[in-house]
Protein backbone atom coordinates (compact mmCIF):
# COMPACT_ATOMS: atom_id res chain seq x y z
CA UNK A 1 0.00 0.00 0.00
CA UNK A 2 1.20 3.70 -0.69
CA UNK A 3 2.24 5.17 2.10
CA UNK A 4 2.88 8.86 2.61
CA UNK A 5 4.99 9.91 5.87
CA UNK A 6 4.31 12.97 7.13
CA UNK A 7 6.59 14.68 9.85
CA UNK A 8 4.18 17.36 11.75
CA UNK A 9 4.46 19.59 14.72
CA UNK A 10 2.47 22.68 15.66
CA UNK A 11 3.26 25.11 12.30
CA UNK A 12 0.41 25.74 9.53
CA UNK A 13 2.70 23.77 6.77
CA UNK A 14 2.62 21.06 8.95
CA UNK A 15 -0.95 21.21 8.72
CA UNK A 16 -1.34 21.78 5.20
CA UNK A 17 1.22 18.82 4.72
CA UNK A 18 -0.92 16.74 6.68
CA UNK A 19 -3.63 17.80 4.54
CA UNK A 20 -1.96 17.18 1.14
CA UNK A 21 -0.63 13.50 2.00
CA UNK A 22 -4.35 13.31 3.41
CA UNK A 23 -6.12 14.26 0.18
CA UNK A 24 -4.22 12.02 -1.82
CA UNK A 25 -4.17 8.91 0.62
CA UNK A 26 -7.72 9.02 0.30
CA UNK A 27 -7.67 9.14 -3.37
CA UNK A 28 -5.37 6.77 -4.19
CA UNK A 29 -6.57 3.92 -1.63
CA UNK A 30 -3.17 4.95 0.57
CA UNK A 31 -2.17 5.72 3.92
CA UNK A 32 -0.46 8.40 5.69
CA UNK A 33 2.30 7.97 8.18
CA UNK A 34 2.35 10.64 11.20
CA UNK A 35 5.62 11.37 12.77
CA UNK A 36 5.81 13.98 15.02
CA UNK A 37 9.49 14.45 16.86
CA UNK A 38 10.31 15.05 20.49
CA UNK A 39 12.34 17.80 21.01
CA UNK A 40 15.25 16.61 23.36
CA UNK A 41 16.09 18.66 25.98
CA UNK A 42 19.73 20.65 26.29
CA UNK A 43 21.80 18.78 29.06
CA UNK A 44 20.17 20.49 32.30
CA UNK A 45 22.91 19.75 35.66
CA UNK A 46 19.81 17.85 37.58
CA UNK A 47 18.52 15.02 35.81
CA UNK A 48 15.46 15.04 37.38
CA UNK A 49 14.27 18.28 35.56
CA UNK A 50 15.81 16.98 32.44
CA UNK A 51 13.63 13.63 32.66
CA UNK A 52 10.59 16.42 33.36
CA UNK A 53 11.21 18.31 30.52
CA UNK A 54 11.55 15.60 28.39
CA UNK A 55 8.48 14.00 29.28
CA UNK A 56 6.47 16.96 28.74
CA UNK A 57 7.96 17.58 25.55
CA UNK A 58 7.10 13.45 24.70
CA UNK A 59 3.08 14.44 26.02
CA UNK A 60 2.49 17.65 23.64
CA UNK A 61 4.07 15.41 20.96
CA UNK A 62 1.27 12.77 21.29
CA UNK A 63 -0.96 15.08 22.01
CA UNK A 64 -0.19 16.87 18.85
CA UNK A 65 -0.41 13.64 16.57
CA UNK A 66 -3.60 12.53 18.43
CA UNK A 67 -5.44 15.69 17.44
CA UNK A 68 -3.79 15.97 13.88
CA UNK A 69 -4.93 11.97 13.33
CA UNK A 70 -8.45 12.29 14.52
CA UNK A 71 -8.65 15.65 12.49
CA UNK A 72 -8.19 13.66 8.78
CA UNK A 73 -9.81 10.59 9.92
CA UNK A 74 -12.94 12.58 10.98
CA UNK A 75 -12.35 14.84 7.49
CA UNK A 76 -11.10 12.05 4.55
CA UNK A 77 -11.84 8.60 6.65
CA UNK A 78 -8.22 8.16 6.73
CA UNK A 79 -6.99 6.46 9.78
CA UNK A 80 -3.34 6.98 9.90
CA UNK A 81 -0.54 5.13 11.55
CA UNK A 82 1.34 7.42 14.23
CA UNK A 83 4.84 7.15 15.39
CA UNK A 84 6.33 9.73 18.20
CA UNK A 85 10.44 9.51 18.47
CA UNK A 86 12.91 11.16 20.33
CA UNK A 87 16.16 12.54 18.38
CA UNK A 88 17.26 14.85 16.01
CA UNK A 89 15.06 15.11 13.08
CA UNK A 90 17.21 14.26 10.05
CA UNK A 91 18.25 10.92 11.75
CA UNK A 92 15.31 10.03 12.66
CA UNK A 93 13.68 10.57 9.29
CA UNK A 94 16.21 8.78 7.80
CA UNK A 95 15.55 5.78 10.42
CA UNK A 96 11.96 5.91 9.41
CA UNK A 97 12.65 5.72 5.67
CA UNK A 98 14.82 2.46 6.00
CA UNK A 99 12.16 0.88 8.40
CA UNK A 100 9.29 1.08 6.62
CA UNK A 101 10.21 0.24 3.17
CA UNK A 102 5.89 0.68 2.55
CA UNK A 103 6.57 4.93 2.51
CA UNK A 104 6.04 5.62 -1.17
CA UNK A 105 6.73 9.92 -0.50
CA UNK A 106 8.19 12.01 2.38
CA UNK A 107 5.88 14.48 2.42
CA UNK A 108 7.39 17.93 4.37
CA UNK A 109 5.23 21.81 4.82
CA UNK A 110 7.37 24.94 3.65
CA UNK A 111 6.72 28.19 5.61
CA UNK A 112 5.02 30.64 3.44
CA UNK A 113 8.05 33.06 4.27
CA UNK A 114 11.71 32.61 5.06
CA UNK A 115 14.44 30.13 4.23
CA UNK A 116 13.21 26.51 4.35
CA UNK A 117 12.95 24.58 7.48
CA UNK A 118 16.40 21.74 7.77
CA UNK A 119 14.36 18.49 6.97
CA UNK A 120 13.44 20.56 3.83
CA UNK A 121 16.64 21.82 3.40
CA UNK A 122 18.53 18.50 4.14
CA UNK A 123 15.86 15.84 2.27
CA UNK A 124 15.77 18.11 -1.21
CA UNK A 125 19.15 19.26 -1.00
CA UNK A 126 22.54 16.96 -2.07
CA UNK A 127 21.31 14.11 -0.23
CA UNK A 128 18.17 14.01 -2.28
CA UNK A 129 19.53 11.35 -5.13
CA UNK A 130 19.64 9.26 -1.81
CA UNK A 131 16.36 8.64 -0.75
CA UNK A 132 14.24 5.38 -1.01
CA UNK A 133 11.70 7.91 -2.24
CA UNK A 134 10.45 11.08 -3.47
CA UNK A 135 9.94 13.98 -1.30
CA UNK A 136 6.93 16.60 -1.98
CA UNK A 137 7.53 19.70 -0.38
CA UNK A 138 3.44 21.48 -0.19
CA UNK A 139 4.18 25.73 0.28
CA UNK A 140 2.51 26.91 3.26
CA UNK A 141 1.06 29.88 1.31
CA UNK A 142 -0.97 27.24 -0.90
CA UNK A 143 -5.23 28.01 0.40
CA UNK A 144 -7.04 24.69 1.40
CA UNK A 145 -9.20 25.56 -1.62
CA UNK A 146 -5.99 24.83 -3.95
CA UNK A 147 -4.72 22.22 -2.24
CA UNK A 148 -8.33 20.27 -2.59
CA UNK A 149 -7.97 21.20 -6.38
CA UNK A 150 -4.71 19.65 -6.64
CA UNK A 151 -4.42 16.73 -4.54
């Protein structure tokens, strides 16, 4: 089955990434991935308040992918899979792209302004002749109302 992995967090492209991969799950009898990172916490000298921090972070992450999963199942029927990792975000990216051989597209939100985000930069720049598969990169600036036309 066609699988489109989608890395979210709590930005608009993320949303209208979500949205895309969504859209053309649904259409194409697919299914959509949700990967939302945990931010790791900077070394703190009590490890107790680390382990907090890090926890939280780990709860708004599943929080996050809860609400975005319910959102396109209750929208497009979709029911997606959901996987919520610790690390840096390239690595564990890559990790998900060699473990689930099923992802047919990496599918990543641009900000409507500024200099791309680094999975964007890192996944369409000189590593891109790497990947297992293609990456579609949906421009936060694009209106629901396009992005229904297109996908």
């Amino acid at each position: 089955m066609r699988t489109y992995l989608v890395v979210i967090d709590e930005t608009e492209e993320a949303r209208t990434a979500l949205r895309f991969a969504s859209r053309r799950a649904s259409k194409t009898n697919g299914a959509v991935h949700i990967l939302a990172l945990v931010e790791q916490a900077d070394f703190v000298a009590w490890g107790g308040v680390q382990a907090t921090m890090e926890e939280e972070a780990r709860v708004r992450a599943e929080e996050l992918v809860t609400a975005a999963a319910g959102s396109i199942f209750d929208e497009m029927g979709v029911r997606p899979a959901i996987t919520v990792k610790p690390g840096e975000a390239i690595d564990v990216v890559k990790a998900m792209l060699e473990e689930h051989p099923e992802i047919a597209a990496l599918v990543l939100g641009a900000a409507a302004q500024g200099a791309p985000g680094p999975l964007i930069a890192h996944f369409t720049g000189v590593n891109a002749g790497t990947l297992p598969c293609p990456v579609m990169v949906i421009p936060g600036s694009i209106t629901d109302e396009h992005l229904d036309e297109l996908s």
